[in-house]
N, C-alpha and C. Protein backbone atom coordinates (compact mmCIF):
# COMPACT_ATOMS: atom_id res chain seq x y z
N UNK A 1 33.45 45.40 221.50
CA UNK A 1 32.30 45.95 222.19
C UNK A 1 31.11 44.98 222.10
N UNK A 2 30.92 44.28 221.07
CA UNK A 2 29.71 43.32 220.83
C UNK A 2 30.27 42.65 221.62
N UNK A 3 31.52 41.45 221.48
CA UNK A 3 31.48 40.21 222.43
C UNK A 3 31.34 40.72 223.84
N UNK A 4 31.66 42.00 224.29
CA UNK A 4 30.98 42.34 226.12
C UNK A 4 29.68 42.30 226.05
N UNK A 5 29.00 42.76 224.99
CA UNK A 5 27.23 42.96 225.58
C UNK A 5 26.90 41.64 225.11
N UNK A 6 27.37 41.03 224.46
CA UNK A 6 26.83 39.67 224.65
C UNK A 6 27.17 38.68 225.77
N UNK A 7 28.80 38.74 225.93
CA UNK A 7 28.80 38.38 227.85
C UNK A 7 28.36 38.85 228.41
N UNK A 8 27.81 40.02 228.55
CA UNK A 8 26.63 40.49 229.23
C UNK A 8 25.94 39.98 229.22
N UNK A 9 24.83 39.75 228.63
CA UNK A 9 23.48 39.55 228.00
C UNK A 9 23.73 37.81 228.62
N UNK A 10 24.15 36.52 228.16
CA UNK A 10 24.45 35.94 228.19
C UNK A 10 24.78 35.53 229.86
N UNK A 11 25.35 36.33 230.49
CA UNK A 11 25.44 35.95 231.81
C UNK A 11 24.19 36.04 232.40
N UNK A 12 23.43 37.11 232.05
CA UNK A 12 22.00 37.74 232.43
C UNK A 12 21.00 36.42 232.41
N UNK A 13 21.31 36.16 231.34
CA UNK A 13 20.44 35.13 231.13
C UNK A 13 20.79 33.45 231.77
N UNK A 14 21.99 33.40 231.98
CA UNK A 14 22.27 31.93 232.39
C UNK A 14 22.06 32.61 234.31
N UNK A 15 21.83 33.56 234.63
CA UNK A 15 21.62 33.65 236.12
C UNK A 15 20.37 33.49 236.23
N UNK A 16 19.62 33.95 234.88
CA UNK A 16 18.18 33.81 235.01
C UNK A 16 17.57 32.51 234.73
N UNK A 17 18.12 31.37 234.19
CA UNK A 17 18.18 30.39 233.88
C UNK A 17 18.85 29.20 234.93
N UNK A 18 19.53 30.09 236.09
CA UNK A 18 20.04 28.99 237.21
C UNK A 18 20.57 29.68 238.39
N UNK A 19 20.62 29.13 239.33
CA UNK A 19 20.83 29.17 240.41
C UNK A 19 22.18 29.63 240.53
N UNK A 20 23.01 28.43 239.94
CA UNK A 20 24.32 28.25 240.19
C UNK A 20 25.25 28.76 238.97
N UNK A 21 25.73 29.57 238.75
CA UNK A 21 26.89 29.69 237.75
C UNK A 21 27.83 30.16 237.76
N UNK A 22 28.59 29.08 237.55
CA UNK A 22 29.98 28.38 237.66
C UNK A 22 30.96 29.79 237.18
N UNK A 23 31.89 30.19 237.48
CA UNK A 23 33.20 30.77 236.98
C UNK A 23 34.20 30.29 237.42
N UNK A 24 35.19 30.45 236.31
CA UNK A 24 36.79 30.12 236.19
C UNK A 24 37.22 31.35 235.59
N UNK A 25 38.44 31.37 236.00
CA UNK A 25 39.81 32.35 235.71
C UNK A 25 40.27 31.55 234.07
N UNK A 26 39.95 31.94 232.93
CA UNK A 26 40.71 31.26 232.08
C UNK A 26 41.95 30.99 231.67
N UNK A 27 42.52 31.84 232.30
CA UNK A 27 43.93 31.41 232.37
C UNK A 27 44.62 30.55 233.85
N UNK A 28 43.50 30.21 234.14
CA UNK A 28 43.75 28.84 235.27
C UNK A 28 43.70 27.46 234.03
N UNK A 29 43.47 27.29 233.42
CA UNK A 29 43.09 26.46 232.34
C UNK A 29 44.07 26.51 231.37
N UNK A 30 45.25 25.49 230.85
CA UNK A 30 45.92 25.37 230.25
C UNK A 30 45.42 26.01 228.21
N UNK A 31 45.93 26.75 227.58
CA UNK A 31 45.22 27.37 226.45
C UNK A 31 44.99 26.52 225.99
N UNK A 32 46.07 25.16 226.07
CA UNK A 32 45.53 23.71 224.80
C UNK A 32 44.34 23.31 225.34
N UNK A 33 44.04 23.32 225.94
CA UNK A 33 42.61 22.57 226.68
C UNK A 33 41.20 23.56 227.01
N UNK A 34 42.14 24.75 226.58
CA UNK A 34 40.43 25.45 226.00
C UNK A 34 40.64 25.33 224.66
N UNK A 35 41.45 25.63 224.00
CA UNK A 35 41.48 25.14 221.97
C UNK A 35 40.73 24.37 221.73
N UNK A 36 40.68 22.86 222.70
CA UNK A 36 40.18 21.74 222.47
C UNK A 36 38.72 21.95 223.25
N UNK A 37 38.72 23.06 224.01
CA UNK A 37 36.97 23.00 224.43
C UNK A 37 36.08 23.69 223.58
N UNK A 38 37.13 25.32 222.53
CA UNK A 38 36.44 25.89 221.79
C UNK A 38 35.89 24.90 220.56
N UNK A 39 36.90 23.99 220.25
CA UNK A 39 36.53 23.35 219.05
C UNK A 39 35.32 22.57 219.25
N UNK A 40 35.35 21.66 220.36
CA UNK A 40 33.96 21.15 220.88
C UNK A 40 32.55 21.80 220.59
N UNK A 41 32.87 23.02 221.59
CA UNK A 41 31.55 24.14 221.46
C UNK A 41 31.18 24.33 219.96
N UNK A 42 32.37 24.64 219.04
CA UNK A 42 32.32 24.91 217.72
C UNK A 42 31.54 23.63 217.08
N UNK A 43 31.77 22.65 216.67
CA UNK A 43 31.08 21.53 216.56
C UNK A 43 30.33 20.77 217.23
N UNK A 44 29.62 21.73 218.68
CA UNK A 44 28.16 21.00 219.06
C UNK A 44 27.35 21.94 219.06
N UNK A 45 27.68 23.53 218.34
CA UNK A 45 26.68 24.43 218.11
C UNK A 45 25.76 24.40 217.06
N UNK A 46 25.83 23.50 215.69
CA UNK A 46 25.30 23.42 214.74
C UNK A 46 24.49 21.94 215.06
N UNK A 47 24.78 21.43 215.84
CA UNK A 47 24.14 20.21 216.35
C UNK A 47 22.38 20.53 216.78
N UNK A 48 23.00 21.59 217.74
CA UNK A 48 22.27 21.99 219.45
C UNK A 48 21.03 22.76 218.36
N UNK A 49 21.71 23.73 217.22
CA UNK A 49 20.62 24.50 216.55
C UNK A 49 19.96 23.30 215.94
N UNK A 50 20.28 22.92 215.17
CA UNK A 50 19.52 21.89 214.57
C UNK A 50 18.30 21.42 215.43
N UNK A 51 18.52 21.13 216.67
CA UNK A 51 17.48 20.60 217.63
C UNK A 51 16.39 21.87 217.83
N UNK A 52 16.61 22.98 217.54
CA UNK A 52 15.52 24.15 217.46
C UNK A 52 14.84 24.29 216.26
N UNK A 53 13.31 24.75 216.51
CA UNK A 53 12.66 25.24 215.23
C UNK A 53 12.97 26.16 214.82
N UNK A 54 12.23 25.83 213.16
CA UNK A 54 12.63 26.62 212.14
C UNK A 54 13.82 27.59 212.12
N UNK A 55 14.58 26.62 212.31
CA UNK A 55 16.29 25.93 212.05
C UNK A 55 16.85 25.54 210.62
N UNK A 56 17.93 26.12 210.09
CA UNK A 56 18.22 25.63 209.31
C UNK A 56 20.29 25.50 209.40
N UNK A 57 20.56 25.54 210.92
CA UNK A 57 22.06 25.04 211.23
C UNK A 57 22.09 26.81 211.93
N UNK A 58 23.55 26.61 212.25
CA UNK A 58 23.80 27.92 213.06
C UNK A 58 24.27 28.79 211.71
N UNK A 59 24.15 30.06 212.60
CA UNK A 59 24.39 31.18 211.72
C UNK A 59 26.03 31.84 212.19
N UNK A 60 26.00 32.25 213.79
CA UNK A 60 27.09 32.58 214.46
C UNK A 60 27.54 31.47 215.08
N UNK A 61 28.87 31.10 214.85
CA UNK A 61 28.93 30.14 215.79
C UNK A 61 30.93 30.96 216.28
N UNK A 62 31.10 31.29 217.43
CA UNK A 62 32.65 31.75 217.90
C UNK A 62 33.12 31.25 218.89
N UNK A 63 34.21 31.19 218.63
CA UNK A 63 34.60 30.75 220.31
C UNK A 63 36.36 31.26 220.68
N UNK A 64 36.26 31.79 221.88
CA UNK A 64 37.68 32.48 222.06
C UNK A 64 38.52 31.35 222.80
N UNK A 65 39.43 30.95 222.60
CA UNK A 65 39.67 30.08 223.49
C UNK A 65 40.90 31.03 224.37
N UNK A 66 41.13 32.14 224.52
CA UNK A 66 41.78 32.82 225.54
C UNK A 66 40.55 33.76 226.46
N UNK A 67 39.40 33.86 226.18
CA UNK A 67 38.49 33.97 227.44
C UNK A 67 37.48 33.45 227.58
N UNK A 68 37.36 32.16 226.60
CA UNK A 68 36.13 31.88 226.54
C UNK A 68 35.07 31.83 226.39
N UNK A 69 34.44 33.09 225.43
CA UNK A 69 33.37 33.57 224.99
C UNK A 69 33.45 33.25 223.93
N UNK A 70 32.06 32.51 224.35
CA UNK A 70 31.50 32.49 222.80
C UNK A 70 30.30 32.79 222.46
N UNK A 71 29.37 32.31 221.09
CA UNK A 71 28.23 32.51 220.44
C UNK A 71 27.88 31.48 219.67
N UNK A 72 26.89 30.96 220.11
CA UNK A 72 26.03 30.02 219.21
C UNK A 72 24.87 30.26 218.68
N UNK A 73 24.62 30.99 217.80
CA UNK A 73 23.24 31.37 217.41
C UNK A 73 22.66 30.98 216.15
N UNK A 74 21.63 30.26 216.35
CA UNK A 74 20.85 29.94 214.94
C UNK A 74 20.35 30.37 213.79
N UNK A 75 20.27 29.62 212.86
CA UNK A 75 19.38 30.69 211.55
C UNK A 75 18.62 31.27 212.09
N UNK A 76 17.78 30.83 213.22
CA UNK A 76 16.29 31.53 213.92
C UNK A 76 16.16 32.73 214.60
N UNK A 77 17.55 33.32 215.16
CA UNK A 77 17.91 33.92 215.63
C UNK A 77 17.81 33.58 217.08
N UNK A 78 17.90 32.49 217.58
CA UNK A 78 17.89 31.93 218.86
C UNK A 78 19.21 31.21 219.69
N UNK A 79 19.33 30.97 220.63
CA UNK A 79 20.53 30.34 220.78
C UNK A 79 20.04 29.38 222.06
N UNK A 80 21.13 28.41 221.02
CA UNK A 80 20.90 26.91 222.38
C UNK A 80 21.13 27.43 223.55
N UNK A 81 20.36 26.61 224.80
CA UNK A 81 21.21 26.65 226.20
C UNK A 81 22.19 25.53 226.60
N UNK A 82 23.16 26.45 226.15
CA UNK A 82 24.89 25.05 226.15
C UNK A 82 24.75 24.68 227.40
N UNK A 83 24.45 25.24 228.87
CA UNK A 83 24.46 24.28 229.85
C UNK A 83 23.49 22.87 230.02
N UNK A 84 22.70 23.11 228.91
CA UNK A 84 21.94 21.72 229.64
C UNK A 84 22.60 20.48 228.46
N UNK A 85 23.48 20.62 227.89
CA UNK A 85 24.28 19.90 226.96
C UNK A 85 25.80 19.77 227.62
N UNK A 86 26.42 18.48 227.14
CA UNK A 86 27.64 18.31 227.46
C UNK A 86 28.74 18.64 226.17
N UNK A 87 29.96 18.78 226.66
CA UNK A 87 31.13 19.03 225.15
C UNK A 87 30.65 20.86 224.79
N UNK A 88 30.36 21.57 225.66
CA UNK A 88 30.34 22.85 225.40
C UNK A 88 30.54 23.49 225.89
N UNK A 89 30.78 25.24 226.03
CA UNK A 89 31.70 25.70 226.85
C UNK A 89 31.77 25.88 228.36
N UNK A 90 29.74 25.59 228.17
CA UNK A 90 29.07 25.74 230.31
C UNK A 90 29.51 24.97 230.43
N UNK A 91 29.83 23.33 229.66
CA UNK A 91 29.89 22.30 230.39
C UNK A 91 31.26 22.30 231.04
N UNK A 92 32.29 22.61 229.93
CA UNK A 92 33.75 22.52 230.60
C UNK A 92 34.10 23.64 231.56
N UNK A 93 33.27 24.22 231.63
CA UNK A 93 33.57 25.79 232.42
C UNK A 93 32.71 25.75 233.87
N UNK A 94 31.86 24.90 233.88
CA UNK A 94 31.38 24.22 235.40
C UNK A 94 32.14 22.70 235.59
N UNK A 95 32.34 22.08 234.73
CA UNK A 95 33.23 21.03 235.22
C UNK A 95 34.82 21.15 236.20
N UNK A 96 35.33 22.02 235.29
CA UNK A 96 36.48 23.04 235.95
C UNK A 96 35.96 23.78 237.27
N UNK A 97 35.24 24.21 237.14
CA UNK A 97 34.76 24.96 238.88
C UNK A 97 34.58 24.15 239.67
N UNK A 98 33.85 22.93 239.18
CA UNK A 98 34.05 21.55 240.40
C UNK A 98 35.16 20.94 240.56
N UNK A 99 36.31 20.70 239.89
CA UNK A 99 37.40 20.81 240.31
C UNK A 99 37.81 21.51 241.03
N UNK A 100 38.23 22.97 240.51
CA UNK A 100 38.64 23.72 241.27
C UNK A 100 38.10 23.80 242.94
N UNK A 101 37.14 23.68 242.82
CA UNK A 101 36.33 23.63 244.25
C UNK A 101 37.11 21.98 244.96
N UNK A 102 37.38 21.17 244.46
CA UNK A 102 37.52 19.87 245.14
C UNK A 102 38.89 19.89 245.82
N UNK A 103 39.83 21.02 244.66
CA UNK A 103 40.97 20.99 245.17
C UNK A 103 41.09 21.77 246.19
N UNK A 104 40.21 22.85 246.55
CA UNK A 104 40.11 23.45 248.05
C UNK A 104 39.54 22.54 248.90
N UNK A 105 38.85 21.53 249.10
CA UNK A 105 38.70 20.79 250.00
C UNK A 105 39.51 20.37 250.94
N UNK A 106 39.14 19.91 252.42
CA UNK A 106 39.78 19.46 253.44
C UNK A 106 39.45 18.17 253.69
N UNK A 107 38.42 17.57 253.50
CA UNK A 107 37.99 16.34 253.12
C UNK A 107 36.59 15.92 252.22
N UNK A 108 36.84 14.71 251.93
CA UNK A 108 36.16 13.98 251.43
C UNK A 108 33.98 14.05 250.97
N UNK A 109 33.90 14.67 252.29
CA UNK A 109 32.31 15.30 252.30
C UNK A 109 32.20 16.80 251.33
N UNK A 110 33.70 17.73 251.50
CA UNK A 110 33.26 19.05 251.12
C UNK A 110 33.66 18.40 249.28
N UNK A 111 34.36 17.46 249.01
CA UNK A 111 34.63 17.14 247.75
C UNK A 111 33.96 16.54 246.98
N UNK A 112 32.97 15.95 247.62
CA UNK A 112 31.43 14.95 247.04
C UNK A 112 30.96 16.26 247.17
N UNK A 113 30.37 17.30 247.61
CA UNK A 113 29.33 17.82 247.62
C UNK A 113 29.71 19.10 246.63
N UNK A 114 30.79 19.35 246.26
CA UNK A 114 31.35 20.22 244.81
C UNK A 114 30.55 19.94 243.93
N UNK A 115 30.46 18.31 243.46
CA UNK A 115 30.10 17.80 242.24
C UNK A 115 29.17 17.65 242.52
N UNK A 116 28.38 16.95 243.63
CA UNK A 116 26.92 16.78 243.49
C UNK A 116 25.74 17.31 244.11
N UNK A 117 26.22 18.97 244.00
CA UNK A 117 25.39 20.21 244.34
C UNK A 117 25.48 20.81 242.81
N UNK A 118 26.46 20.22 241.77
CA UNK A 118 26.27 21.25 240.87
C UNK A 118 27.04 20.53 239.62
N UNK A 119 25.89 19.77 239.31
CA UNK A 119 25.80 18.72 238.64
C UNK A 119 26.58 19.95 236.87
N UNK A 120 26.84 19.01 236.45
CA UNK A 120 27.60 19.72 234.85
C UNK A 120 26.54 18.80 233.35
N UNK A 121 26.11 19.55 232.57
CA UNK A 121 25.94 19.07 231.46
C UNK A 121 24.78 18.57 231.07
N UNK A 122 24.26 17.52 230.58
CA UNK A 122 23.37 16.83 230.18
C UNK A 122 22.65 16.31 231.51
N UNK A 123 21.70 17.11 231.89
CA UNK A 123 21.07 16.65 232.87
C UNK A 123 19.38 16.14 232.71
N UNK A 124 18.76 16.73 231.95
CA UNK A 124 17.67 16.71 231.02
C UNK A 124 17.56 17.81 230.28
N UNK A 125 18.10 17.19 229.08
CA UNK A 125 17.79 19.04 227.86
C UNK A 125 16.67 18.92 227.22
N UNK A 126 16.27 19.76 227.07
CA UNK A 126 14.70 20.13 226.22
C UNK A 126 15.02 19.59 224.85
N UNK A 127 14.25 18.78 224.18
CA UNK A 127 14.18 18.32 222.63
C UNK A 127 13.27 19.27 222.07
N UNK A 128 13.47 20.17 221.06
CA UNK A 128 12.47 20.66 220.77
C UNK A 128 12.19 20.21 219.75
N UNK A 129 13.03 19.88 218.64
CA UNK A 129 12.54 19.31 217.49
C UNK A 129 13.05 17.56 217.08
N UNK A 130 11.89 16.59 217.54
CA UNK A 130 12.08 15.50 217.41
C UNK A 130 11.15 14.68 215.83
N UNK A 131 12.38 14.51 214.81
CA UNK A 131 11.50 14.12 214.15
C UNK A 131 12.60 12.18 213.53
N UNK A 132 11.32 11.80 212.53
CA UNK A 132 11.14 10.57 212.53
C UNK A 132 12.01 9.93 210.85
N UNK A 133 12.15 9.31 210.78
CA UNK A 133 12.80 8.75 209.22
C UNK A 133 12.41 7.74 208.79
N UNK A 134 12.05 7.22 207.68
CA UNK A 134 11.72 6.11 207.25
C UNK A 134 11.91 5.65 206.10
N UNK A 135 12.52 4.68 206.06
CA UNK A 135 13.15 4.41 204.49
C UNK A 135 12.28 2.73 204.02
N UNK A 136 12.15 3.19 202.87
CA UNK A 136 11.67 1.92 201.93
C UNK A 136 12.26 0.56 201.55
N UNK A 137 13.46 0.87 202.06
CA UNK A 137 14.47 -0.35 201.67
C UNK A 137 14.32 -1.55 202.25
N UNK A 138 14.53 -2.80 202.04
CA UNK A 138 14.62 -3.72 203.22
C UNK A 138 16.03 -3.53 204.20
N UNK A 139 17.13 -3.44 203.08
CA UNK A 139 18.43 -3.42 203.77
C UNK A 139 18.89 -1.90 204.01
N UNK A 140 19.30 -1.44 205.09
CA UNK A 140 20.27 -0.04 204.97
C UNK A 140 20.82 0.74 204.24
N UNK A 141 20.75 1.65 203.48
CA UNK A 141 21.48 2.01 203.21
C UNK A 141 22.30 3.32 203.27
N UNK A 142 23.67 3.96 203.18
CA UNK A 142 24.18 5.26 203.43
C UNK A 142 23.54 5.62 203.84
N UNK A 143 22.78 6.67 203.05
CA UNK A 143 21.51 7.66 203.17
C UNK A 143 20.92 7.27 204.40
N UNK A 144 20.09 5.87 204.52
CA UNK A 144 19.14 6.12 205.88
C UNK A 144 20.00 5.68 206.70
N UNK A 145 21.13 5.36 207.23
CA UNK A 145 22.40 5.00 208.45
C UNK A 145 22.73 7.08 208.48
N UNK A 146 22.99 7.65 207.52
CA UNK A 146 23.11 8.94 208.22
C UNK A 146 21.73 9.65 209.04
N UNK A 147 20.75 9.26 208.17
CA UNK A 147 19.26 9.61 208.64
C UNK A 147 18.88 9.20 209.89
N UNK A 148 19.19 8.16 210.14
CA UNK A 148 19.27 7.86 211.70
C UNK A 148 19.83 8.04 212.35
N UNK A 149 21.42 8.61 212.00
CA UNK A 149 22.00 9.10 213.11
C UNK A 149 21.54 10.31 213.59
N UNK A 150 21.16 11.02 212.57
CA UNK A 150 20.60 12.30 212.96
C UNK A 150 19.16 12.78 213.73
N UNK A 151 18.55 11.35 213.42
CA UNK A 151 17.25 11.30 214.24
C UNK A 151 18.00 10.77 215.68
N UNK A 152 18.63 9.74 216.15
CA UNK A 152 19.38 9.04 217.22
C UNK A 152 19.47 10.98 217.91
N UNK A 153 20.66 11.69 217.10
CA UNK A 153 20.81 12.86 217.86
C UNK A 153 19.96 13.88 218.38
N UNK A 154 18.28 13.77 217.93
CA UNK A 154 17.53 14.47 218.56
C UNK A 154 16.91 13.76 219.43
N UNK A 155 17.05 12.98 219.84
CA UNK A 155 16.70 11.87 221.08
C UNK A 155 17.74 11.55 221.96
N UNK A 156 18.22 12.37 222.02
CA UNK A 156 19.86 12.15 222.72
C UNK A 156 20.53 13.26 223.08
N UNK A 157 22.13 13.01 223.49
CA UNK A 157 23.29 13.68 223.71
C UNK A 157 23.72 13.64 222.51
N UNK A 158 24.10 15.41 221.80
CA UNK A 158 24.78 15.77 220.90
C UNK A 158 26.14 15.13 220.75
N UNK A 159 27.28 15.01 221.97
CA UNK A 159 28.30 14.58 221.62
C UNK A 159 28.11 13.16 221.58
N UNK A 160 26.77 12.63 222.33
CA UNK A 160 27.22 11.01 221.50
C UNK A 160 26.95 10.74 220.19
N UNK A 161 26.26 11.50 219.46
CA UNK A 161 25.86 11.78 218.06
C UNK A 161 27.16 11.91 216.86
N UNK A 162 27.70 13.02 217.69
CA UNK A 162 29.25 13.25 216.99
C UNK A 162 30.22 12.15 217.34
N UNK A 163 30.09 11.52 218.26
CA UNK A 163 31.45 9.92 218.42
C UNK A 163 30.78 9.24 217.30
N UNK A 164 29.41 9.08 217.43
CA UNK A 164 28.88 7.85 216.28
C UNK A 164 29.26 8.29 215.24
N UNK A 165 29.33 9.28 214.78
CA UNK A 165 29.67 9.87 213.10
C UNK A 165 31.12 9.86 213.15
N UNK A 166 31.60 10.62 213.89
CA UNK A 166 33.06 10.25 213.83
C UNK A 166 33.56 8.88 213.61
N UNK A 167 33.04 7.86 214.52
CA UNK A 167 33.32 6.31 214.43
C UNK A 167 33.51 5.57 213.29
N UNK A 168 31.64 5.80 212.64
CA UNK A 168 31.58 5.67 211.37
C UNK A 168 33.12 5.86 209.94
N UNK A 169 33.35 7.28 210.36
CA UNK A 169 34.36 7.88 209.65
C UNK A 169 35.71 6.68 209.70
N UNK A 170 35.98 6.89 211.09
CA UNK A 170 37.20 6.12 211.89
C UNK A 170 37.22 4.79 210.91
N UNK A 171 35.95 3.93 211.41
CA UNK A 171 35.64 2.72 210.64
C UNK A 171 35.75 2.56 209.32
N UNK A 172 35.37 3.21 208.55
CA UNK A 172 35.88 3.14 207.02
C UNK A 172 37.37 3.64 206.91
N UNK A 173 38.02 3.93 207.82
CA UNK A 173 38.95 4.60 207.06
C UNK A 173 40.21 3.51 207.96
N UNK A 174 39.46 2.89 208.68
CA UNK A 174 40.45 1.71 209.33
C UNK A 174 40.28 -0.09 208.45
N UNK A 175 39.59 -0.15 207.95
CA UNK A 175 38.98 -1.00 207.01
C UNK A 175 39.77 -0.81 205.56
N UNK A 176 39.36 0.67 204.94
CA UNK A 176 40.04 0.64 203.97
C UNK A 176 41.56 0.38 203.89
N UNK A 177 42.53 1.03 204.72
CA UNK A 177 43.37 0.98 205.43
C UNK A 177 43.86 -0.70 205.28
N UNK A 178 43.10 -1.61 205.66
CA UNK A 178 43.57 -2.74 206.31
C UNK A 178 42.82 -3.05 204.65
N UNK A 179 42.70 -3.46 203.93
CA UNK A 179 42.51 -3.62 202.34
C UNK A 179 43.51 -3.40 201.64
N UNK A 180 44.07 -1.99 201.76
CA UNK A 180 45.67 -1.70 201.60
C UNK A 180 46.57 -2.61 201.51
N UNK A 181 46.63 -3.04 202.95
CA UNK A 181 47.75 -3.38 203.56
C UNK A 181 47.62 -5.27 203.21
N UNK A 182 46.41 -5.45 203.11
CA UNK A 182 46.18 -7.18 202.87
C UNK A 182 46.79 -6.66 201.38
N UNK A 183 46.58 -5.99 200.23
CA UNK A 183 46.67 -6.24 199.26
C UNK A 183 48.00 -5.89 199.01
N UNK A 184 49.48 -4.85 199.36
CA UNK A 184 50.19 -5.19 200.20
C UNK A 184 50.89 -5.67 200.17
N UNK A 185 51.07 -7.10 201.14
CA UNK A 185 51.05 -8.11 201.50
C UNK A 185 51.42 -9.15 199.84
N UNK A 186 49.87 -9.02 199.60
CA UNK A 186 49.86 -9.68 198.39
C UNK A 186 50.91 -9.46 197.10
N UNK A 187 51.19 -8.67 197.16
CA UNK A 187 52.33 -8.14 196.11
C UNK A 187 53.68 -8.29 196.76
């Protein structure tokens, strides 16, 4: 009964918030490829809060990946607007409608004008909380390389925030990896 009045509520508000909004049949959508959109949403909801005041990370964060509803809501009791962000569920859920729309096309004009009547994602999102870091060090270290990524992400796209951290991850763990294997070698 809650997740309807919040698709309720939630639709209410993204009609009131736009012109255009997008629907799909979720079971037009393969389940692995909403799994992989819930998980997205799931890890760019604590991002997206973060970028709101007096914030301290999300509180609700759900995601169904058999209809697609979800909830992102902050310590603040507020919730991001996932459409003006990419890697979340408006985004893949209007990206899919422009598909879907392209594949009804008869030509080429009605298939450009799917996508660029109804643009998906990161188009200009509101920053609300932009703040600054500054470290004493001459050289880098841990601490201020995460500190900046996290400042980088309020000046930015959330999911490019999450590739850089991920990368990071990737990178040490492809390095160490190859230390292994030289030493290895050596034996």
């Amino acid at each position: 009964m809650l997740s309807k009045l919040v698709l309720v509520i939630a639709s209410v508000v993204a009609m009131a918030n736009s012109q255009y909004t997008p629907y799909i049949d979720p079971n037009s959508v393969p389940l692995a490829d909403r799994e992989n959109w819930c998980l997205s949403q799931k890890y760019a909801c604590p991002i997206l809060c973060m970028q709101m005041p007096n914030t301290t990370g999300a509180y609700i964060n759900t995601c169904s990946p058999v209809s697609l509803n979800y909830l992102c809501q902050c310590s603040n009791g507020l919730s991001p607007n996932g459409s003006e962000y990419s890697q979340t569920i408006p985004y893949y859920v209007c990206t899919e409608a422009n598909n879907q729309c392209v594949a009804k096309c008869a030509d080429s004009l009605c298939q450009a004008s799917c996508r660029s009547d109804h643009p998906c994602g990161a188009q200009s999102p509101k920053l609300v909380n932009i703040s600054t870091t500054t470290t004493t060090s001459a050289a880098p270290t841990a601490t201020s390389s995460v500190a900046n990524a996290s400042v980088s992400h309020a000046t930015g796209d959330a999911s490019r925030v999450m590739a850089i951290d991920i990368s990071h991850f990737y990178g040490l763990f492809v390095l160490v990896g190859g230390f292994v294997a030289g030493f290895a070698v050596l034996l």
